[in-house]
Protein backbone atom coordinates (compact mmCIF):
# COMPACT_ATOMS: atom_id res chain seq x y z
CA UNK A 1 -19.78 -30.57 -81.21
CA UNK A 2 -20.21 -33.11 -78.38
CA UNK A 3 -17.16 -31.66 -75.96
CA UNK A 4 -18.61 -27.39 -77.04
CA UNK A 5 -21.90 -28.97 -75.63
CA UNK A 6 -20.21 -30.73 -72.38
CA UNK A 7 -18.38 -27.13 -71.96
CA UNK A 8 -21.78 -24.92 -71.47
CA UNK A 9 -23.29 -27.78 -69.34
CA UNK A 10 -20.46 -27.56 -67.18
CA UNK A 11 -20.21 -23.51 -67.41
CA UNK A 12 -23.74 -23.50 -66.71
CA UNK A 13 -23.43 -25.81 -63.39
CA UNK A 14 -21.06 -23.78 -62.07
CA UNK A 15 -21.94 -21.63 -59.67
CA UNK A 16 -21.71 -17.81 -60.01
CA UNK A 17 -19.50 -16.37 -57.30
CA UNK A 18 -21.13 -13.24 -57.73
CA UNK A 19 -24.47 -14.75 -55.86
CA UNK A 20 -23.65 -15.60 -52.13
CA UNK A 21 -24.80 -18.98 -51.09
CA UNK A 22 -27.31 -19.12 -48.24
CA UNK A 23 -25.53 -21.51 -45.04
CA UNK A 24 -28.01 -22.81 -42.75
CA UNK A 25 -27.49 -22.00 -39.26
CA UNK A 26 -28.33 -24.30 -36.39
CA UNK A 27 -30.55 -22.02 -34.02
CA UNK A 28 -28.74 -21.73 -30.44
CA UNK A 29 -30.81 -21.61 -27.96
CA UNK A 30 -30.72 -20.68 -24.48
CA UNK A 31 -30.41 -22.83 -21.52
CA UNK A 32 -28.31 -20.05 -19.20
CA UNK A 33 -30.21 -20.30 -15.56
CA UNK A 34 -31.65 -16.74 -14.05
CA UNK A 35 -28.95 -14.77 -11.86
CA UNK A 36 -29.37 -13.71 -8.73
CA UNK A 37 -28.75 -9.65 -10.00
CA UNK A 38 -31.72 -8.15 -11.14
CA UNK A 39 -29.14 -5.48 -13.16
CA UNK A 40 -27.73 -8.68 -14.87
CA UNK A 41 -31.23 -10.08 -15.85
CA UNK A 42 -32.15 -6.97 -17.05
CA UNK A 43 -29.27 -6.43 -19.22
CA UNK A 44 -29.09 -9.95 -20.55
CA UNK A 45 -33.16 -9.74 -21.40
CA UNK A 46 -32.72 -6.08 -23.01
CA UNK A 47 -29.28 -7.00 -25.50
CA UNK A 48 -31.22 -10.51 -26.36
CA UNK A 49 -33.82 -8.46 -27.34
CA UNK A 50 -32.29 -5.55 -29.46
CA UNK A 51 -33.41 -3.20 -26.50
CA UNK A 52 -36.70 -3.42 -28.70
CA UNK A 53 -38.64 -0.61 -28.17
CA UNK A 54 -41.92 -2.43 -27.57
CA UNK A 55 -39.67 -3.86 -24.74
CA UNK A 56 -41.46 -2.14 -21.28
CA UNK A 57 -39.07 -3.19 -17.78
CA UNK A 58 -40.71 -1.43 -14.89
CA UNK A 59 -38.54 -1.60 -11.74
CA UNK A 60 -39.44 -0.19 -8.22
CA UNK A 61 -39.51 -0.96 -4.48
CA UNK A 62 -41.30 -3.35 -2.52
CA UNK A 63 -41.63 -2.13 1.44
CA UNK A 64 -42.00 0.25 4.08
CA UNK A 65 -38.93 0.32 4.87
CA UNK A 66 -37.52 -0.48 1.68
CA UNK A 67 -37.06 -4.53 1.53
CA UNK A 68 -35.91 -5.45 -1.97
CA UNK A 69 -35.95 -4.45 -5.72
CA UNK A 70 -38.29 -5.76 -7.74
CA UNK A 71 -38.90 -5.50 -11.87
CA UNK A 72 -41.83 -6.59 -14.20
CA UNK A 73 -41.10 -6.64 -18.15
CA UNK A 74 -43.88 -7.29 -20.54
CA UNK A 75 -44.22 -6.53 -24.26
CA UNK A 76 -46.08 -3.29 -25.13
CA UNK A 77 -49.13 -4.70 -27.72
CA UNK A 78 -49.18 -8.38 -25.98
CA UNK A 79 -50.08 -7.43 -22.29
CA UNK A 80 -53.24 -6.57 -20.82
CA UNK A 81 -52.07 -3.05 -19.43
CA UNK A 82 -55.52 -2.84 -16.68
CA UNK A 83 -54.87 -6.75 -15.45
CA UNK A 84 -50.88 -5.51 -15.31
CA UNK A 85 -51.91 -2.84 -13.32
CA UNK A 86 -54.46 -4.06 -11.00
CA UNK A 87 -53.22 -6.99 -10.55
CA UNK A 88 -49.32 -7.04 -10.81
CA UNK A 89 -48.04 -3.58 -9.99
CA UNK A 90 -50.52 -2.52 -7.62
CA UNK A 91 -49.96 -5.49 -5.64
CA UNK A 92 -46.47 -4.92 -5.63
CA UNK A 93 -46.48 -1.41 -4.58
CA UNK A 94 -48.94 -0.90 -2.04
CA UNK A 95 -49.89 -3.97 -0.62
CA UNK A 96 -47.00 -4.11 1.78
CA UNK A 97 -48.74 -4.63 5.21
CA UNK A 98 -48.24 -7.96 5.60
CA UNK A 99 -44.48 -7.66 4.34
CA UNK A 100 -43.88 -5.31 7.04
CA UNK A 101 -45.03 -7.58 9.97
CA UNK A 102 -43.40 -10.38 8.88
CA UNK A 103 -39.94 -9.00 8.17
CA UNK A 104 -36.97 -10.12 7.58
CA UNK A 105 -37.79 -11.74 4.47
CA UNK A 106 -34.63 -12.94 2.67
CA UNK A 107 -35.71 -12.55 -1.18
CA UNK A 108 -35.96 -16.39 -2.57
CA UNK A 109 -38.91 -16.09 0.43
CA UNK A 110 -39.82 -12.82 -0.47
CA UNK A 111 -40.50 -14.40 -4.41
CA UNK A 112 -42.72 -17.12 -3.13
CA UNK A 113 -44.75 -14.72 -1.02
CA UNK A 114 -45.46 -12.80 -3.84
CA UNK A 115 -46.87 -15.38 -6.15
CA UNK A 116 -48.74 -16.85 -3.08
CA UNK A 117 -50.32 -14.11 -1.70
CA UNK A 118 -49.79 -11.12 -3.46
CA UNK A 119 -50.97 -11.81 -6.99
CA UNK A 120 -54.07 -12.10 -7.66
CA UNK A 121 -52.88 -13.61 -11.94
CA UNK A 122 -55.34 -16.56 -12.34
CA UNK A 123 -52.11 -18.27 -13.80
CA UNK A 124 -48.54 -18.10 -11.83
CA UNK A 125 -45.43 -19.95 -12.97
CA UNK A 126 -41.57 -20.29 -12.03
CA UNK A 127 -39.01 -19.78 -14.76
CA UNK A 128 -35.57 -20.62 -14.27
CA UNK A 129 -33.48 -20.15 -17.45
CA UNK A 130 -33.87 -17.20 -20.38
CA UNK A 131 -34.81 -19.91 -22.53
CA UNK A 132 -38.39 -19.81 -20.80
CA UNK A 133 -38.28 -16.70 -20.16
CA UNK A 134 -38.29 -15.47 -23.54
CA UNK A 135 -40.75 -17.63 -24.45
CA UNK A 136 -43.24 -16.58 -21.80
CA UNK A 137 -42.31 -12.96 -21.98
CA UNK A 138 -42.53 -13.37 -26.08
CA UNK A 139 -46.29 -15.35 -25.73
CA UNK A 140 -47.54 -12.21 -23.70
CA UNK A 141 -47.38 -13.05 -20.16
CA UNK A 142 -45.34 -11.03 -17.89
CA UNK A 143 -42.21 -11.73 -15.85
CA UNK A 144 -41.94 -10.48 -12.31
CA UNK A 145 -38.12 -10.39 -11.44
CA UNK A 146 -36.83 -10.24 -7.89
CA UNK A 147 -33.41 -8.62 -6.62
CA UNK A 148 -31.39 -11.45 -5.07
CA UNK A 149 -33.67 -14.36 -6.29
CA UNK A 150 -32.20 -16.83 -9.34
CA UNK A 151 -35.69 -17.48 -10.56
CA UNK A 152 -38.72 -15.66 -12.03
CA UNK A 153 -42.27 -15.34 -12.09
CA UNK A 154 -44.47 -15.58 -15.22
CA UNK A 155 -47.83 -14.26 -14.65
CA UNK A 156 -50.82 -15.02 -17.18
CA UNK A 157 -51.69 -11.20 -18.47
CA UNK A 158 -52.02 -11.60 -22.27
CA UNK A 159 -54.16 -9.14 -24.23
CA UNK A 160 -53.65 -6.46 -26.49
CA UNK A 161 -55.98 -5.85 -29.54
CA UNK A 162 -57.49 -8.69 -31.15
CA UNK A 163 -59.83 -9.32 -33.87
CA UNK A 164 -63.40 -9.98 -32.47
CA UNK A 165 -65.57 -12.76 -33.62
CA UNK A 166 -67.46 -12.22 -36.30
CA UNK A 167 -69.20 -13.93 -39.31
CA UNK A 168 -68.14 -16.28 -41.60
CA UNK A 169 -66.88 -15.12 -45.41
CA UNK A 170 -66.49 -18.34 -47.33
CA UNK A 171 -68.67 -20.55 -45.46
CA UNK A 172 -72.26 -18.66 -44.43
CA UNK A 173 -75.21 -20.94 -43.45
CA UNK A 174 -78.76 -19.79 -43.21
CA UNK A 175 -79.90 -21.44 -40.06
CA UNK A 176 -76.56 -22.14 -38.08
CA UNK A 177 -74.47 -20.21 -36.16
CA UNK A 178 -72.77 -16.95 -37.39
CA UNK A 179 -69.69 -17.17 -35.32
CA UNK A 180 -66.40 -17.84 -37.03
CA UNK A 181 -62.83 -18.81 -35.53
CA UNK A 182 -60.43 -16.05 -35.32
CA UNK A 183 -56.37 -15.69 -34.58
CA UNK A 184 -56.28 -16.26 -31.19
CA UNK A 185 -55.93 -20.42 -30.56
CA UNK A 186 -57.62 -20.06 -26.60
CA UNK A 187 -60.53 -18.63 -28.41
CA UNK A 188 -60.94 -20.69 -31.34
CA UNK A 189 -60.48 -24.07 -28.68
CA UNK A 190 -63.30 -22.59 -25.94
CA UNK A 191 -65.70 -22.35 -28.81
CA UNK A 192 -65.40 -26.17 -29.13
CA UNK A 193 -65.43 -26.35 -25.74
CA UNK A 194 -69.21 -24.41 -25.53
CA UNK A 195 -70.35 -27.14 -28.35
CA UNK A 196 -68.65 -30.10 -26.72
CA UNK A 197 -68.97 -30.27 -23.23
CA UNK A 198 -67.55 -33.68 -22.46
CA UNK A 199 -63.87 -34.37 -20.42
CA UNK A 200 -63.19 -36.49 -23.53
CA UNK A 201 -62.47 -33.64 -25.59
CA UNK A 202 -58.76 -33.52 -24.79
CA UNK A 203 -56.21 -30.62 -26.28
CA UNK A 204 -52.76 -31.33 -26.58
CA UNK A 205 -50.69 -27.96 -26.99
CA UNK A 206 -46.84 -27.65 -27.87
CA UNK A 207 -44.80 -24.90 -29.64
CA UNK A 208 -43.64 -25.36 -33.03
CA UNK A 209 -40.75 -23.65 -34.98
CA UNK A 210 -37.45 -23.22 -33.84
CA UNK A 211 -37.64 -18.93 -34.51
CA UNK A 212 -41.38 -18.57 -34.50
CA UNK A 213 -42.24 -20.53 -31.22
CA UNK A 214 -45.91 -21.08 -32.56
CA UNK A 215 -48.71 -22.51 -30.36
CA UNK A 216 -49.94 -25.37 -32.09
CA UNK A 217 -53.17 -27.67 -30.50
CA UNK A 218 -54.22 -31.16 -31.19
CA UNK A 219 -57.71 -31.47 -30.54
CA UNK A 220 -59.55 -35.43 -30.73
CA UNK A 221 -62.62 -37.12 -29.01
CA UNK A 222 -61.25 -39.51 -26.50
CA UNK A 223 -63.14 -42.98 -27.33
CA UNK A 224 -63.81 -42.06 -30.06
CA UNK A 225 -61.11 -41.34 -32.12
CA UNK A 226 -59.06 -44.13 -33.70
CA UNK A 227 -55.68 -44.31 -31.48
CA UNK A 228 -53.56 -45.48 -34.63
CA UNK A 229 -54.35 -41.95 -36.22
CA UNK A 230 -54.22 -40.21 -33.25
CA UNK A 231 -50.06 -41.73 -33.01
CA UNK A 232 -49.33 -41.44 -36.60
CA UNK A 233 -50.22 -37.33 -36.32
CA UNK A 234 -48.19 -36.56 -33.13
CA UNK A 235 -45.07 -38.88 -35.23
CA UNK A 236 -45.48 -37.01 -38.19
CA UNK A 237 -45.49 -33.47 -36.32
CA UNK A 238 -42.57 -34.65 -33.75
CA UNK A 239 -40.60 -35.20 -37.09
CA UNK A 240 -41.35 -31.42 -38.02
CA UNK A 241 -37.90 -29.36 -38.16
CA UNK A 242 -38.68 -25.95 -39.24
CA UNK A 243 -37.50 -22.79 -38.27
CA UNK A 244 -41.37 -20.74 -38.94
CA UNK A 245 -44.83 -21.50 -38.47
CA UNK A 246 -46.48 -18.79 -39.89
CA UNK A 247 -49.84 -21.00 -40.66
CA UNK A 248 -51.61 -23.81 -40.88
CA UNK A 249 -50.07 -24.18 -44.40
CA UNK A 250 -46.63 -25.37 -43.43
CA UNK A 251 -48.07 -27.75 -41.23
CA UNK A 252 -50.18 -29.10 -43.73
CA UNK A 253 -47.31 -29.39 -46.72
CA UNK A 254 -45.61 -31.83 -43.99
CA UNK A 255 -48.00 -33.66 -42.76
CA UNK A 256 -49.64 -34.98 -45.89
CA UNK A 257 -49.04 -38.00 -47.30
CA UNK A 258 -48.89 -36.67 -51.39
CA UNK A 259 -47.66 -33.27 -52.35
CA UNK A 260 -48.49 -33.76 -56.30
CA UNK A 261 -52.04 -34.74 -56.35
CA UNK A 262 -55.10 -32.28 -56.97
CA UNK A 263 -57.38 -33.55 -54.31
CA UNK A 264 -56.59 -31.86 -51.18
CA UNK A 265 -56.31 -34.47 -48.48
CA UNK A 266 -56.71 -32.19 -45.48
CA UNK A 267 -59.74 -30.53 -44.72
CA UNK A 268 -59.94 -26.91 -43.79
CA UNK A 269 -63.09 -24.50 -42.51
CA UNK A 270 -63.80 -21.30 -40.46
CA UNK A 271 -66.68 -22.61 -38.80
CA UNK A 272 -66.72 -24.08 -35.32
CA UNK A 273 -70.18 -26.31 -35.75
CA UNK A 274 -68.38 -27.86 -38.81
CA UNK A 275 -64.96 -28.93 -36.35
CA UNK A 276 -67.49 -30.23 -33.87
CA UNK A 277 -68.85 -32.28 -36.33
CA UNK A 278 -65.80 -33.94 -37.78
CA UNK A 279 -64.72 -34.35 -34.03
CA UNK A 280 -67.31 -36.28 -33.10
CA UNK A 281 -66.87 -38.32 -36.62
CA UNK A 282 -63.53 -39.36 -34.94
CA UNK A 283 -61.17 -37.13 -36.69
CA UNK A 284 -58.41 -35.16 -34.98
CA UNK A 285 -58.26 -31.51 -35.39
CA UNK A 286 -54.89 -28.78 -35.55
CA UNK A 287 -55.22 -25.62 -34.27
CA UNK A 288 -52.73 -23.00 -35.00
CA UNK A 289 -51.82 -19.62 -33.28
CA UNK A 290 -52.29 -16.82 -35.88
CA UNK A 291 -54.79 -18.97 -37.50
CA UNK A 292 -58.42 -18.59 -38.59
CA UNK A 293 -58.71 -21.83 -40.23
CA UNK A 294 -57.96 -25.03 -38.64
CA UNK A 295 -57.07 -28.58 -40.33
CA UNK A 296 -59.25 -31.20 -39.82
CA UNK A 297 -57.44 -35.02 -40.68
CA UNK A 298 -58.07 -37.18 -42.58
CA UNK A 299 -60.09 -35.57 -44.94
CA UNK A 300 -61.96 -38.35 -47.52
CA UNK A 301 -63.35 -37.25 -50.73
CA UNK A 302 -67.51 -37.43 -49.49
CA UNK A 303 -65.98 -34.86 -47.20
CA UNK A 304 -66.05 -32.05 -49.71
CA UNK A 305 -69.62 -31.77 -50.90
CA UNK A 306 -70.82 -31.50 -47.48
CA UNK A 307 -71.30 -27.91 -46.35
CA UNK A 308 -72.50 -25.90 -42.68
CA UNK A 309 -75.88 -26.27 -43.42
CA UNK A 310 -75.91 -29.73 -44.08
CA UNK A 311 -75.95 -30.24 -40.49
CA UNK A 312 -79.50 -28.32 -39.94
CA UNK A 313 -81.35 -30.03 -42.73
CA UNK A 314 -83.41 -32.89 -42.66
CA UNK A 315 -81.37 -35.91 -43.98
CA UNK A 316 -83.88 -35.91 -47.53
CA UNK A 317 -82.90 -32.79 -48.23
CA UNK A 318 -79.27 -33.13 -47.14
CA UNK A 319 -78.78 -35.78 -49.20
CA UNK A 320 -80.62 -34.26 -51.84
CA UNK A 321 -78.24 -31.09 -52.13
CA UNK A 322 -75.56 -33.65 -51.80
CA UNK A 323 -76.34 -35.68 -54.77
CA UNK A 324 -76.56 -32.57 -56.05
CA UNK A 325 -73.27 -31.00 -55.47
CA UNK A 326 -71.74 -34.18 -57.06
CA UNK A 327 -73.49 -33.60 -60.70
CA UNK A 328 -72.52 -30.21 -60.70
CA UNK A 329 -69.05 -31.63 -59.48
CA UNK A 330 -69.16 -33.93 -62.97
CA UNK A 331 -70.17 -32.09 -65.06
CA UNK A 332 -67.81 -29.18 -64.38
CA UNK A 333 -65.49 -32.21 -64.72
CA UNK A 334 -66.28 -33.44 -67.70
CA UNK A 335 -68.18 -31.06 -69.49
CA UNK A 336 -65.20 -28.99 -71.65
CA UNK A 337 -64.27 -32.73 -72.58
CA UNK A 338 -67.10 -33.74 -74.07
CA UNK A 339 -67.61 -30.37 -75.66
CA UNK A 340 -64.11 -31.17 -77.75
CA UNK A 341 -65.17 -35.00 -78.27
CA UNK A 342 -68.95 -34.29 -79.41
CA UNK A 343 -67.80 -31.35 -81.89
CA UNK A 344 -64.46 -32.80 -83.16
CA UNK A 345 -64.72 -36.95 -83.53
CA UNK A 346 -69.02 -37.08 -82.90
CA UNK A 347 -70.90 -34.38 -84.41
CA UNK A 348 -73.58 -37.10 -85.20
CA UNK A 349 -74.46 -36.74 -81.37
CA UNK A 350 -75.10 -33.79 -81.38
CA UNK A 351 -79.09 -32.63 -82.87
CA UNK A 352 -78.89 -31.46 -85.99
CA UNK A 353 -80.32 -27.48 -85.37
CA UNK A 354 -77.87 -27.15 -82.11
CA UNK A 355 -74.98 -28.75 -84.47
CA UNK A 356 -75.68 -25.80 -87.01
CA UNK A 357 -75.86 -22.79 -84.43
CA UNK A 358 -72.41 -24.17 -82.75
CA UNK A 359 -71.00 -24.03 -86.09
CA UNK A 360 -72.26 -21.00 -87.33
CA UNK A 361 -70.14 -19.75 -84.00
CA UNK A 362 -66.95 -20.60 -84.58
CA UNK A 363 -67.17 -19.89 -88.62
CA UNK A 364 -65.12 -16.31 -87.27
CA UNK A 365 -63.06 -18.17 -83.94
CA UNK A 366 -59.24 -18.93 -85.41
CA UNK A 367 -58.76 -21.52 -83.03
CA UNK A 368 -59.33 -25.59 -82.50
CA UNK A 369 -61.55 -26.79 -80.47
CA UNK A 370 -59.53 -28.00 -77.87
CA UNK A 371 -57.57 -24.69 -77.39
CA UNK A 372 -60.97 -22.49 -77.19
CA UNK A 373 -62.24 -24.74 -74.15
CA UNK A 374 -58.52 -24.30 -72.69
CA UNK A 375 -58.75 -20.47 -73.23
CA UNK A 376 -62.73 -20.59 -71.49
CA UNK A 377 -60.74 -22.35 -68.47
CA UNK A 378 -57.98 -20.48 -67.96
CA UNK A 379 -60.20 -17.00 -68.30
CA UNK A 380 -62.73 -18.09 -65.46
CA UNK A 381 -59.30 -19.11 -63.42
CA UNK A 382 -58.04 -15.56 -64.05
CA UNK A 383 -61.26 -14.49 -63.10
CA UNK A 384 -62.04 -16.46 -59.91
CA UNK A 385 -57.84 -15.34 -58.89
CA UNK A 386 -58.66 -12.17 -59.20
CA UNK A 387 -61.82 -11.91 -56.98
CA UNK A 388 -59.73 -13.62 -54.31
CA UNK A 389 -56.82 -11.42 -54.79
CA UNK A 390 -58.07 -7.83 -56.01
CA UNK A 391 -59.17 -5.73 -53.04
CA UNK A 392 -63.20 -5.27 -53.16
CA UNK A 393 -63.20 -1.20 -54.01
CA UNK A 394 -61.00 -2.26 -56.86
C-alpha cells in the first residue's frame, strides 16, 4: 500500500512534457551609441520597433541650397501633432535664413544650432545611444535626427488624447473640491503643486520595469517628513526587479511589509486635497504613470475612517462622524457573531417577545445558525462584487 502510494506522489510530481515550461529571459538592453548615417538610424529604430505602424519618421531638407538631411520620428497617438508642427518641422523647413549666411556648417554644428536657435520645444535634450532613444521616443517626445551627426535630439512634444479631469466616483465630498487625479503623472503632481506651493515639496521621478519603462514619482514634504521612511521607501523600490508596471498595485504587493493580513497597510485615494493632507502629515506619496490612484505610506489604522470632507468640518463634528464611523466599523464586525452566540449558547439575553419572533423565523430555515449568518455574508459580498464589476446598464 505504502510504495502504490509513493508511486502516484512521484507520478504526480513529475512534470508533464506535454506542457512547455516558461524560461525566464534576462531583458537585453541597448547601450549601441547613435551612428553618424541617418539611413542606419533609421533602419535600426524601424526593425527594433517591428516597423510599427504607429511608427511616423519624417525626413526632409534643411537649406537653400540644400545643407544636410534631417529626420524627426515620433509615435502617432503620443505626440502633440500642432506643437510638432509649429514648432519642430516648421522650424526645420523654412526657417533657413540664418543657415544660409552662416554657411558652411559641418553637421555636429549644424545639430547644436538647431536645438539652440531653431526650436522653439520648452524642453531640448541630447541622446546618444538607442537605449535613450527608445525610451524618449516611447514616453512621447520626439527625436530630431541629423545626417552626419552621432547624436540626437529629444524634444518635449507629448500629447495625444487624454482623459480630462473630472469628478470623483468613490470619494465625493460636499464642500471640497470636485477635481480628481487622472492617468497622466505631470498632471496628477501639478495639482499638488497648486495646493502646496512651497520648494519643500520635492518629486523624485525614475522609470520602473524592465519592458514597461513606467514613470514612477516619489512625492514628500522636505522638513517634514521623517528621513528614516523617506530611505527605507527608495531601498525597498531600488530592490524592485520586475519586468511590468502596469499600476500602482505591483508596487504596492512589494513594498509592503505583510502580504497575508486583512488590513491594508497602504493607503490609496483619487482626491488631490486628501494627498495634500497626508503630505503635510509627513507621509511620502507614489505616483504612477497610467494611474488614477496614488499610494500614500504608511497608512495607520485611524487613517481609514477619515474621509474628504473631514477636512472642511469643524473638528466637533469631524470627530463626531469619526466616532461614528468606528461603531458602525464594530458592529459590522461583530454583529453576525453575536447573532450566533446570543441565539445558540445565550438565548436568556435576548427579551423574551424578540426571542419568540427570531424563532418563529427560522422554524422553516434548514440550516444552523452559524451557516445562515455565513450565507447573509457571502450574499452581500456577491452583491457588493457585482456592483463593482457589472457594467451600470446591466
Amino acid at each position: 500500500m505504502n510504495s502504490a502510494w509513493n508511486r502516484l506522489i512521484r507520478k504526480a510530481r513529475k512534470p508533464k512534457k506535454m506542457i512547455p515550461q516558461y524560461e525566464e529571459k534576462e531583458m537585453t538592453t541597448n547601450k549601441e551609441t547613435l551612428s553618424s548615417s541617418l539611413a542606419e538610424n533609421l533602419t535600426k529604430v524601424k526593425d527594433a520597433l517591428g516597423n510599427s505602424g504607429d511608427l511616423v519618421v519624417r525626413d526632409f531638407k534643411m537649406g537653400k541650397p540644400f545643407l544636410c538631411k534631417v529626420a524627426s520620428i515620433y509615435i502617432n497617438g503620443l505626440t502633440d501633432k500642432e506643437i510638432l508642427g509649429n514648432s519642430i518641422i516648421e522650424r526645420l523647413m523654412n526657417d533657413v535664413e540664418m543657415i544660409e549666411e552662416e554657411a558652411p556648417y559641418g553637421p555636429s554644428q549644424l545639430g547644436m544650432y538647431i536645438k539652440e536657435h531653431m526650436l522653439t520645444i520648452t524642453n531640448v535634450g541630447e541622446v546618444t545611444n538607442f537605449d535613450k532613444l527608445f525610451l524618449h521616443l516611447l514616453s512621447g517626445e520626439t527625436i530630431v535626427l541629423v545626417d552626419g551627426w552621432n547624436q540626437g535630439l529629444a524634444c518635449s512634444a507629448q500629447g495625444g488624447d487624454l482623459r480630462a479631469i473630472s469628478e470623483p466616483v468613490a470619494e465625493s465630498s460636499v464642500r471640497g473640491p470636485r477635481d480628481s487625479f487622472t492617468e497622466s503623472l505631470i498632471t496628477n503632481t501639478a495639482m499638488i503643486r497648486r495646493r502646496i506651493k512651497s520648494p519643500n515639496l520635492w518629486l523624485e521621478t525614475k522609470e520602473m520595469g524592465k519592458i514597461t519603462q513606467t514613470g514612477v514619482g516619489l512625492m514628500y514634504v522636505k522638513g517634514i517628513v521623517n528621513d528614516k521612511l523617506l530611505t527605507e521607501i527608495k531601498e525597498r523600490l531600488d530592490k524592485m526587479e520586475v519586468d511590468e508596471v502596469q499600476g500602482s498595485n505591483t508596487i504596492e504587493e512589494w513594498i509592503t511589509d505583510e502580504t497575508w493580513t486583512p488590513w491594508p497597510t497602504v493607503f490609496i485615494t483619487e482626491r488631490p486635497d486628501v494627498v495634500a493632507g497626508n503630505l503635510l502629515e509627513g507621509r511620502v506619496v507614489i505616483f504612477v504613470n497610467e494611474t488614477p490612484t496614488p499610494l500614500i505610506v504608511p497608512a495607520t489604522w485611524n487613517q481609514f475612517f477619515q474621509t474628504a470632507e473631514d477636512y472642511y468640518l469643524r473638528w466637533t463634528m469631524a470627530s463626531f462622524l469619526r466616532v461614528l464611523r468606528i461603531i458602525s466599523f464594530l458592529i459590522t464586525l461583530l454583529g453576525p457573531s453575536l447573532f450566533i452566540a446570543f441565539l445558540s449558547f445565550h438565548p436568556e439575553l435576548i427579551p423574551t417577545p424578540l426571542l419568540i419572533n427570531l424563532a418563529a423565523q427560522r422554524q422553516s430555515i434548514p440550516f444552523p445558525i452559524i451557516i445562515e449568518a455565513l450565507l447573509m455574508e457571502f450574499t452581500f459580498e456577491v452583491l457588493r462584487e457585482a456592483g463593482i464589476v457589472i457594467s451600470s446598464p446591466v
